[in-house]
C-alpha atoms as a PDB file:
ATOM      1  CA  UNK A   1      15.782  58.422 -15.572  1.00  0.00           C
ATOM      2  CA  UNK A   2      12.296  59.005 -17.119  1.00  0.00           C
ATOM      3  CA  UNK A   3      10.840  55.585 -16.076  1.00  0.00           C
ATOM      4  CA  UNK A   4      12.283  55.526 -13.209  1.00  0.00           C
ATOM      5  CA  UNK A   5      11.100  59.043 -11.296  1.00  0.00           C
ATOM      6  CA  UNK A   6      12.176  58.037  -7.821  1.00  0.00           C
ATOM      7  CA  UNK A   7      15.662  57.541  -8.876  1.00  0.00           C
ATOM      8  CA  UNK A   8      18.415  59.471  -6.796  1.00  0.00           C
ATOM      9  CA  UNK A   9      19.612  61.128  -9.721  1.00  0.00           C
ATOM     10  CA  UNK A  10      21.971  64.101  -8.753  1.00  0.00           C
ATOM     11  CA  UNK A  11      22.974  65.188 -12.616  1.00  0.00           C
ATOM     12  CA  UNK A  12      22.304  65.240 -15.835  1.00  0.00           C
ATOM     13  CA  UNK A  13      24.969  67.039 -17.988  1.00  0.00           C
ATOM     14  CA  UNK A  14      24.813  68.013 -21.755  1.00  0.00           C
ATOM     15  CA  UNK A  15      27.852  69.050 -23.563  1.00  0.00           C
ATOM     16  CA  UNK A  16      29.344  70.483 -26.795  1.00  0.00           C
ATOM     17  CA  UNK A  17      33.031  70.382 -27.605  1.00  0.00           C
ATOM     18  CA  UNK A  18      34.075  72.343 -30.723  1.00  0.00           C
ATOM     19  CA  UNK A  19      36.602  71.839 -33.312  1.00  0.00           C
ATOM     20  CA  UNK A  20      37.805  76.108 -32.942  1.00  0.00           C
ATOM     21  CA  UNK A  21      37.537  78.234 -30.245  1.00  0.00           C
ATOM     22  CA  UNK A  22      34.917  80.366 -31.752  1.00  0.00           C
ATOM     23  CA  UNK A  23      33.106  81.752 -28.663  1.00  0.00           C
ATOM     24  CA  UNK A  24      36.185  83.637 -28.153  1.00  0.00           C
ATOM     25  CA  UNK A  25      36.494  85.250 -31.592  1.00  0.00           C
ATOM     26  CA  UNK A  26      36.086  88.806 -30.870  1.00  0.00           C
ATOM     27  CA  UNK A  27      34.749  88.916 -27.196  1.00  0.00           C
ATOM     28  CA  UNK A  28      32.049  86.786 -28.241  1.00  0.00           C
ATOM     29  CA  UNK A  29      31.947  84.394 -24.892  1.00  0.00           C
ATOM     30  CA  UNK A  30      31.121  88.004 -22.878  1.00  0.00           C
ATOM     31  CA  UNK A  31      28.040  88.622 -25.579  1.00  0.00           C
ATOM     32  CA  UNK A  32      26.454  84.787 -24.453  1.00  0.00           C
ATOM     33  CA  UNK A  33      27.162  85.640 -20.886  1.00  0.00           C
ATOM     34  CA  UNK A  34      25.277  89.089 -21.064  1.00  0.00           C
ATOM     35  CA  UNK A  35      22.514  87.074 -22.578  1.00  0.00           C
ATOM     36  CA  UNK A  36      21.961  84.166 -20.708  1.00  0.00           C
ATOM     37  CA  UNK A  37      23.219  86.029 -16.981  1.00  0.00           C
ATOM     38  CA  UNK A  38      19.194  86.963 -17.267  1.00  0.00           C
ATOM     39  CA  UNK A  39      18.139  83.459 -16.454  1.00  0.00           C
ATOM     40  CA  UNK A  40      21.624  82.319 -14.834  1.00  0.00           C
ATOM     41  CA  UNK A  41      22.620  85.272 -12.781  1.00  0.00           C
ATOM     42  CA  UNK A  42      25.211  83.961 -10.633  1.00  0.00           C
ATOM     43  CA  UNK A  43      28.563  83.718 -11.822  1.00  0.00           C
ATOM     44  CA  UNK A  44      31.967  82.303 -11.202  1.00  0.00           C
ATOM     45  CA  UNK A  45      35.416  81.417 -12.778  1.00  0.00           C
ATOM     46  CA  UNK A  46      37.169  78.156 -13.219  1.00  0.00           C
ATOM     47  CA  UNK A  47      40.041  76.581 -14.848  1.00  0.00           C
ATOM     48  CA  UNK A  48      39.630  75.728 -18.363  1.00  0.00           C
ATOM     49  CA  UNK A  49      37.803  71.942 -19.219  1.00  0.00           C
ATOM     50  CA  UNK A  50      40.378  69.570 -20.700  1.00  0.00           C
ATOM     51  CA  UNK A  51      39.885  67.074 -23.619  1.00  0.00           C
ATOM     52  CA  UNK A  52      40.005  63.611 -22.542  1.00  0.00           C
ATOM     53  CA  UNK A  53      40.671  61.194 -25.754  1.00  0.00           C
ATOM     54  CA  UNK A  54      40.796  57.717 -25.842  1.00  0.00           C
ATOM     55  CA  UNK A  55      44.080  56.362 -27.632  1.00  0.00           C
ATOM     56  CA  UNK A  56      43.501  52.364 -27.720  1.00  0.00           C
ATOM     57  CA  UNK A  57      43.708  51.446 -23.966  1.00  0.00           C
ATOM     58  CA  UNK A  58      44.360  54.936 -22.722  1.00  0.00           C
ATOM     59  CA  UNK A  59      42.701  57.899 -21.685  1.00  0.00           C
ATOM     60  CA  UNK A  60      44.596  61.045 -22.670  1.00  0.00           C
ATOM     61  CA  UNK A  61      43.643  64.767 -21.225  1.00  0.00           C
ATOM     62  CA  UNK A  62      44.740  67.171 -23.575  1.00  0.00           C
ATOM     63  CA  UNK A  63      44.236  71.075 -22.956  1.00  0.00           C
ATOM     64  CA  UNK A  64      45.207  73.945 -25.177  1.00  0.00           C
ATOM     65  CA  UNK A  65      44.717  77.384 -23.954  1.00  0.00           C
ATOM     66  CA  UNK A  66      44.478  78.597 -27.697  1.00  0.00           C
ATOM     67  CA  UNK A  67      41.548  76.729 -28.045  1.00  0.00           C
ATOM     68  CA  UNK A  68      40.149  76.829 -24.311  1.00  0.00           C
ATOM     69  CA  UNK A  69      40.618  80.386 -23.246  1.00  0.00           C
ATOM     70  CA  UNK A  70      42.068  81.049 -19.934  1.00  0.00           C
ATOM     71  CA  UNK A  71      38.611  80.620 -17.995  1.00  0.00           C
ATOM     72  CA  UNK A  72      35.650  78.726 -17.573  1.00  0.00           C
ATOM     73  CA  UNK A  73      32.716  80.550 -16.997  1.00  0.00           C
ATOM     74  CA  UNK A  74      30.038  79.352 -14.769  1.00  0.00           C
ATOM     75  CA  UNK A  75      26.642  80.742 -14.584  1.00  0.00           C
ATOM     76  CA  UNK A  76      24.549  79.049 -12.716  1.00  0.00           C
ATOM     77  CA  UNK A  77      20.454  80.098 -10.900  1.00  0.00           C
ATOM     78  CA  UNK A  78      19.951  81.419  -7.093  1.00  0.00           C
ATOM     79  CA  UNK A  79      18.897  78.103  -6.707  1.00  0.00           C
ATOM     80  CA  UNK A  80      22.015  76.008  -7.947  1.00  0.00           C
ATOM     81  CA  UNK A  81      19.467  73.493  -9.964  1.00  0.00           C
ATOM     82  CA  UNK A  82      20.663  74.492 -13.282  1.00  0.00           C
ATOM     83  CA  UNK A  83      24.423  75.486 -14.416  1.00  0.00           C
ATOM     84  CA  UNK A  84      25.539  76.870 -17.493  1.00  0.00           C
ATOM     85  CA  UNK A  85      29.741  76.483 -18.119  1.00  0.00           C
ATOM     86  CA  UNK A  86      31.073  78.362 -20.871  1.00  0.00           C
ATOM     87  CA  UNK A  87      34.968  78.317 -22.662  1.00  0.00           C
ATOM     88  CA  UNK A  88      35.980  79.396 -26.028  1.00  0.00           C
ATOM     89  CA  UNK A  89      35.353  75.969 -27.280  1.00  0.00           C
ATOM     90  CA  UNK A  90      32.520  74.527 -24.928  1.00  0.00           C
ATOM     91  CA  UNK A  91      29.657  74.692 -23.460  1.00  0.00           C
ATOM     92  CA  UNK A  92      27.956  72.341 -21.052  1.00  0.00           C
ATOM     93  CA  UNK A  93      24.939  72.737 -19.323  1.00  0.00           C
ATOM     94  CA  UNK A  94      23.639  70.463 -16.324  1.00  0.00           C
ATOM     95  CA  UNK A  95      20.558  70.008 -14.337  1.00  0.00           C
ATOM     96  CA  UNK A  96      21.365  69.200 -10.364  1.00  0.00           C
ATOM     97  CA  UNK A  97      20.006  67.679  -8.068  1.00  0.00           C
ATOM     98  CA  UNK A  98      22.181  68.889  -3.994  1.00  0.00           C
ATOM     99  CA  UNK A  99      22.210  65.900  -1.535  1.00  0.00           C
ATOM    100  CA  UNK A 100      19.974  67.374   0.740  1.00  0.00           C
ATOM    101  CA  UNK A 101      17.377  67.742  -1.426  1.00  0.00           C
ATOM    102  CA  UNK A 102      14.321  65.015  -1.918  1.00  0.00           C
ATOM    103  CA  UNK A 103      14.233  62.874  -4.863  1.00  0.00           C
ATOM    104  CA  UNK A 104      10.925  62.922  -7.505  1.00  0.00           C
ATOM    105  CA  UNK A 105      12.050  66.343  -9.012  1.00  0.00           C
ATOM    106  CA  UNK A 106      13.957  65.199 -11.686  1.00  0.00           C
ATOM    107  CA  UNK A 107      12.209  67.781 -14.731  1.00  0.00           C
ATOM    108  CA  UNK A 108      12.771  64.675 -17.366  1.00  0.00           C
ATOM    109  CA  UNK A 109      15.427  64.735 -19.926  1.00  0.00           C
ATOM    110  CA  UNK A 110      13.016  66.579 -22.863  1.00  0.00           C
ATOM    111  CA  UNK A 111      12.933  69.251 -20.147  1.00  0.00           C
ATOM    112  CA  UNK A 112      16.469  69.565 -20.026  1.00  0.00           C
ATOM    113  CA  UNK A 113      17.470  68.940 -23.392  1.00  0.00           C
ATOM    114  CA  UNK A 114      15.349  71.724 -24.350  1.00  0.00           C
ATOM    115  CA  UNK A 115      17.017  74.231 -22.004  1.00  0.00           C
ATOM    116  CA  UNK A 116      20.661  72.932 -23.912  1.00  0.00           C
ATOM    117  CA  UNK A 117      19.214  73.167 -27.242  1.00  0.00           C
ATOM    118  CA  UNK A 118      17.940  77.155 -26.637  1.00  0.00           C
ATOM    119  CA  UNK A 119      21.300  78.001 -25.387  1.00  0.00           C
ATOM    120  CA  UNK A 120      23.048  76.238 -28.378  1.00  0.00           C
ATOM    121  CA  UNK A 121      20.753  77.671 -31.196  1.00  0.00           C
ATOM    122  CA  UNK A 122      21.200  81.276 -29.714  1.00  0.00           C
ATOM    123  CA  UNK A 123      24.840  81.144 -30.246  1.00  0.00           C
ATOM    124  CA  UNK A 124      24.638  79.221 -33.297  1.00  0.00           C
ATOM    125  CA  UNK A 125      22.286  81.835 -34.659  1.00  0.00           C
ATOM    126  CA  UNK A 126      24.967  84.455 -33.918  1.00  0.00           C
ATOM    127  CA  UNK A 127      27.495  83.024 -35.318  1.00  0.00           C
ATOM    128  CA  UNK A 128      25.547  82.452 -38.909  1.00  0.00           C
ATOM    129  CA  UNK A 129      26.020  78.500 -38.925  1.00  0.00           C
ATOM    130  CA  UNK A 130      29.587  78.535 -37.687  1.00  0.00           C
ATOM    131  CA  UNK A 131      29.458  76.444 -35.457  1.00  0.00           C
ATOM    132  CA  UNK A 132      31.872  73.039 -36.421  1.00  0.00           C
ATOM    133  CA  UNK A 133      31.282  70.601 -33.889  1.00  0.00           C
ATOM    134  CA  UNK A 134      33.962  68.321 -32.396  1.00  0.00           C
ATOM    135  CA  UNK A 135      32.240  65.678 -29.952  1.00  0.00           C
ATOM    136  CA  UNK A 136      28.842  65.653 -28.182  1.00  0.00           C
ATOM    137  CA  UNK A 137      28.681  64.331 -24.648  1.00  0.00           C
ATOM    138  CA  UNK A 138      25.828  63.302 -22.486  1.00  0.00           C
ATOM    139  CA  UNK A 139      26.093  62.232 -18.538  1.00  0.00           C
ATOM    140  CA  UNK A 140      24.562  61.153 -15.808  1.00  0.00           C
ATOM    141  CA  UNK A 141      25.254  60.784 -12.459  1.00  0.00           C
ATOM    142  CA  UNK A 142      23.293  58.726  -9.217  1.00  0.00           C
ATOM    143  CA  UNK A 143      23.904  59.441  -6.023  1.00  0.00           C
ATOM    144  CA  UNK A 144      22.756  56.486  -3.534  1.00  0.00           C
ATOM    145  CA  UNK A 145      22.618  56.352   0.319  1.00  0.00           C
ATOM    146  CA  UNK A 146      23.956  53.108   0.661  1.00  0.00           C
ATOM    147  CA  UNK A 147      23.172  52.556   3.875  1.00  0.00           C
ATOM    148  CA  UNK A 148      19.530  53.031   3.708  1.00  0.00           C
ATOM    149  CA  UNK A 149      19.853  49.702   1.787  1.00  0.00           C
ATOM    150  CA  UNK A 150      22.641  47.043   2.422  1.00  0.00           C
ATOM    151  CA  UNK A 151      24.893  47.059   6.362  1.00  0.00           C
ATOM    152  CA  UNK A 152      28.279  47.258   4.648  1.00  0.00           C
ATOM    153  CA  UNK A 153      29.974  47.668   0.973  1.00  0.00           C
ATOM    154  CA  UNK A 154      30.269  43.379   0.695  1.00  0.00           C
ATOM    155  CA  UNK A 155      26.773  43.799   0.210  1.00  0.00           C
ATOM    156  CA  UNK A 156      26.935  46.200  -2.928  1.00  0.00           C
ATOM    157  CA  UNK A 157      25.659  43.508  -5.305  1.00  0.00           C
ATOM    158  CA  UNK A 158      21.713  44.346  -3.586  1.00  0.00           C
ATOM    159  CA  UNK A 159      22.143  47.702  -5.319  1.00  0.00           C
ATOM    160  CA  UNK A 160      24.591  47.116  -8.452  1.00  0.00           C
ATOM    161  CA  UNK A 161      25.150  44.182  -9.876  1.00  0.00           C
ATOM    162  CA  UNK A 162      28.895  44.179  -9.476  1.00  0.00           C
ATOM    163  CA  UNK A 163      31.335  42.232  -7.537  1.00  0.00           C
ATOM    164  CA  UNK A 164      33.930  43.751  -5.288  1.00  0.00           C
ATOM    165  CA  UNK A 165      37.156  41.657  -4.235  1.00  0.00           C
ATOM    166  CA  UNK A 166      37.710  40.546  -0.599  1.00  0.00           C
ATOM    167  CA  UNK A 167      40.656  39.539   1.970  1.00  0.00           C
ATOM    168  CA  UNK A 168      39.778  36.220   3.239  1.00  0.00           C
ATOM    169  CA  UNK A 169      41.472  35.386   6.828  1.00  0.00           C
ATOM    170  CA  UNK A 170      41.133  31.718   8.377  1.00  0.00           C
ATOM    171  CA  UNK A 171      38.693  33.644  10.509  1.00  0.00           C
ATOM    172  CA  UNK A 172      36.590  36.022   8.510  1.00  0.00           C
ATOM    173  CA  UNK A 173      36.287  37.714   5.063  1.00  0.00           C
ATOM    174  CA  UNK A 174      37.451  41.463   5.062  1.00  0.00           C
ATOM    175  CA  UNK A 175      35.577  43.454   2.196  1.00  0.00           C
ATOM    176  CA  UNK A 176      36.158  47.078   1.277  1.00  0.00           C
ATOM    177  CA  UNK A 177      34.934  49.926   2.744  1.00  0.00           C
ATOM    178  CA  UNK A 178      35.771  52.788  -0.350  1.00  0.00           C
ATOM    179  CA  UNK A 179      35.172  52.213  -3.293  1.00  0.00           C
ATOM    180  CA  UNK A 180      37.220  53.784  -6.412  1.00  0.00           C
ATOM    181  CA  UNK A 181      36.509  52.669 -10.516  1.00  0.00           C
ATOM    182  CA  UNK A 182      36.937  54.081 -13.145  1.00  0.00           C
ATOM    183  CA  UNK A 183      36.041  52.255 -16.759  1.00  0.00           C
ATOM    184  CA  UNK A 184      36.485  53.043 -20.500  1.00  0.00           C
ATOM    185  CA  UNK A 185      34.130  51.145 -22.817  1.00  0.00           C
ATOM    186  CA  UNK A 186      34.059  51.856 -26.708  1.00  0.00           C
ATOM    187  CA  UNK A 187      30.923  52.655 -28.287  1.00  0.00           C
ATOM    188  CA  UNK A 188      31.278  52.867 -31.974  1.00  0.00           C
ATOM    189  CA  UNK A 189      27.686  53.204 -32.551  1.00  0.00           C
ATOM    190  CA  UNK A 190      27.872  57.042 -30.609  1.00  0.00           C
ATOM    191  CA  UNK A 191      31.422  57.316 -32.226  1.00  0.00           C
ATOM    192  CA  UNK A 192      33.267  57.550 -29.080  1.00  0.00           C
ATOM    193  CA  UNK A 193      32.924  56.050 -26.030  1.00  0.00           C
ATOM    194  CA  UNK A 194      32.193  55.949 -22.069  1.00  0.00           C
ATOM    195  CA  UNK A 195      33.806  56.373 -18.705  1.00  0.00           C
ATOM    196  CA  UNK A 196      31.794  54.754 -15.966  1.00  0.00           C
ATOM    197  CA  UNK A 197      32.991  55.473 -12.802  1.00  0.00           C
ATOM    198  CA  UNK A 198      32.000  54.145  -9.172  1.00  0.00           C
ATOM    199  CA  UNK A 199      33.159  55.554  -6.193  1.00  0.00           C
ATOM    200  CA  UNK A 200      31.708  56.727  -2.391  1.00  0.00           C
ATOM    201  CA  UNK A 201      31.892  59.314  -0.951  1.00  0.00           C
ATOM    202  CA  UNK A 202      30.648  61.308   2.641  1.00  0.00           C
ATOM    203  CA  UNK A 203      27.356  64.001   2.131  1.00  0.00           C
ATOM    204  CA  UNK A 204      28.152  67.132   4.591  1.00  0.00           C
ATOM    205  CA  UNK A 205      25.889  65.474   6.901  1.00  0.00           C
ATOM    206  CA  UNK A 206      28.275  62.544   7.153  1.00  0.00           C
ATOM    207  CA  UNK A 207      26.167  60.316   5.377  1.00  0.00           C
ATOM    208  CA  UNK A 208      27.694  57.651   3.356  1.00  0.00           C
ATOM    209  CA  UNK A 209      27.412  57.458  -0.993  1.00  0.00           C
ATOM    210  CA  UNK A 210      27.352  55.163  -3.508  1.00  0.00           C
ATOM    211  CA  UNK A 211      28.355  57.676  -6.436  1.00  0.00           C
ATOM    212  CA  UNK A 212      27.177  55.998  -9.894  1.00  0.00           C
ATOM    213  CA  UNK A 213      28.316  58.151 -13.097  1.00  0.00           C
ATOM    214  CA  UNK A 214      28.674  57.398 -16.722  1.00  0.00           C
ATOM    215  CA  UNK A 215      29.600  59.788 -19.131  1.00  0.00           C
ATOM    216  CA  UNK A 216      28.743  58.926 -23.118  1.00  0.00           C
ATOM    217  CA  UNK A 217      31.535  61.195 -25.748  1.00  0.00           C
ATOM    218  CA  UNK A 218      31.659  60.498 -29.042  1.00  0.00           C
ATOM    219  CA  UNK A 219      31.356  61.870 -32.638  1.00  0.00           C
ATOM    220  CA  UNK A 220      28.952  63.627 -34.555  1.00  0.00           C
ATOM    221  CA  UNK A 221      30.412  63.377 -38.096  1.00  0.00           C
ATOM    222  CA  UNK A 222      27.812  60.696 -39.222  1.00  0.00           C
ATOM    223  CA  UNK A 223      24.724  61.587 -37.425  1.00  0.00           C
ATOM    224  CA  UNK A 224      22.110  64.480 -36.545  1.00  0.00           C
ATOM    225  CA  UNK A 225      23.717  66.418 -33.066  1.00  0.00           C
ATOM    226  CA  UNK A 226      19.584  65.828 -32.060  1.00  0.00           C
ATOM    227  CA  UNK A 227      20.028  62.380 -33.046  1.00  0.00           C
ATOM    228  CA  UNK A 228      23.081  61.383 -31.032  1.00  0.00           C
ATOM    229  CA  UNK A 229      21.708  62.702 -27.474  1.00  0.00           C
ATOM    230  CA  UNK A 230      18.430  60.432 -28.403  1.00  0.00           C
ATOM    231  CA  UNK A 231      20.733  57.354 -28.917  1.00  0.00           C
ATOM    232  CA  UNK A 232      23.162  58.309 -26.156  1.00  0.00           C
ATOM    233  CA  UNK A 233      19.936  58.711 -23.996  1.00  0.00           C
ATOM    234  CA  UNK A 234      18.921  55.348 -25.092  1.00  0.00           C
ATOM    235  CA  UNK A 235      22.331  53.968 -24.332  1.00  0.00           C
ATOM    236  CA  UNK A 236      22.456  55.657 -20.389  1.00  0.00           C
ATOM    237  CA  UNK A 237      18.476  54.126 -20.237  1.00  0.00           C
ATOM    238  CA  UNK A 238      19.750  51.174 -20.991  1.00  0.00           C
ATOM    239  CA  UNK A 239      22.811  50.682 -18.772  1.00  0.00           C
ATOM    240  CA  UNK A 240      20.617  51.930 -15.798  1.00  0.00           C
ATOM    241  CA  UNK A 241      18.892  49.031 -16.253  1.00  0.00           C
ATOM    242  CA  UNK A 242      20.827  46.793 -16.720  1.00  0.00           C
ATOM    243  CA  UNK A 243      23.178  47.546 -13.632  1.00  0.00           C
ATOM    244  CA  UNK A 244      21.204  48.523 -10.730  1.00  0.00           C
ATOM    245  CA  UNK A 245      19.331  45.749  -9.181  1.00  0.00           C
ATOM    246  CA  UNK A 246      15.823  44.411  -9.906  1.00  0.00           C
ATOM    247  CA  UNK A 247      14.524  45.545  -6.342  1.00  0.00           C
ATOM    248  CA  UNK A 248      16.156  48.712  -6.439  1.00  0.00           C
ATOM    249  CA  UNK A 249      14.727  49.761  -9.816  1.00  0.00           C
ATOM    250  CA  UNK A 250      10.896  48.605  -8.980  1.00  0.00           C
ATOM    251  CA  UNK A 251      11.214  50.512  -5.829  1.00  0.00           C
ATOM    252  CA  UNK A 252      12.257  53.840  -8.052  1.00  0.00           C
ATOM    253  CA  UNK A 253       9.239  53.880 -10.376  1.00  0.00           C
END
């Protein structure tokens, strides 16, 4: 976060979800590719993204080839800081931040936005306005060494302010050592919603995680596209904030 540039933020991830598949009208995808490959020379093939939808109490992935095109293309910079990801009816692009690599270089979300909003308003400008938008989604995702803080995961609440359940034995208390969430939260005010998740995981160096991640998806019928990333900015300020601990968040600035 902005206000917070010592923050082991790993991510930050625009994205655009369309209501047709209109990058692949005509070959079009291959004519973005040959223009931003300049700037984002290295590239590589995925699986298409899937919808996820949230019907009442349940997260649905959808995926339609008609509309996603076979492949996702991923172009991405020698460096691997900044990714572009490409289907017939998406595109995301993310700033990252590898493990290994020192905190404090975070470019600030203007900087990033910025980058997203060039890419979108060359292909919008091809496409003569066409360009019917479905959902808008904004991420971000921390990536702690836990143990550089607290001894074991019972001790989780000195960097989020979360509770984990425990095993208690007549002769001790047995808390986790993995942890796995996943949340949905309705937001009506980004016309959507977010999936927080909170999980660990190992670095290559063996090095244990604290992964932090929400994701913000929602609407923009009612609202400015500029608009909604400034309030679902606000939103991911916000729940920063208010989750990590008091310490923690001092010791980041």
């Amino acid at each position: 976060m902005d206000s917070h540039p010592k923050a082991p933020l790993s991510e930050l991830i625009f994205g655009m979800t369309l209501k047709k598949p209109i990058f692949g009208i005509q070959g079009f995808i291959f004519e973005l590719i040959h223009e931003f490959k300049s700037d984002y020379p290295l590239i590589q093939y995925g699986n298409p993204l899937e919808d996820l939808n949230l019907q009442n109490y349940i997260l649905e992935p959808q995926i339609n080839y008609n509309n996603t095109g076979p492949l996702l293309y991923r172009l991405s910079t020698h460096d691997s800081k900044w990714l572009v990801q490409l289907q017939f009816n998406k595109i995301f692009f993310s700033w990252i931040r590898k493990d290994e690599e020192e905190v404090g270089n975070f470019p600030g979300y203007n900087a990033v936005c910025g980058k997203f909003s060039q890419l979108v308003s060359f292909a919008q400008n091809k496409l003569h306005g066409e360009f019917p938008v479905k959902f808008c989604e904004l991420t971000y995702q921390d990536r702690i060494i836990w143990q550089e803080h607290i001894d074991d995961l019972s001790q989780v609440d000195k960097i989020l302010k979360i509770t984990l359940p425990t095993i208690k034995t007549a002769k001790s208390t047995h808390a986790p050592n993995n942890l796995f969430s996943k949340y949905t939260i309705p937001v009506d005010t980004i016309g959507g919603y977010a999936i927080i998740s909170i999980n660990t995981a190992t670095t290559k160096d063996d090095r244990q995680l604290l992964n932090f991640q929400c994701t913000l998806r929602g609407s923009v019928e009612n609202m400015l596209i500029d608009d909604w990333y400034s309030n679902a900015n606000s939103i991911q300020s916000k729940l920063f904030t208010d989750l990590f601990n008091e310490e923690l968040l001092t010791s980041w600035k």
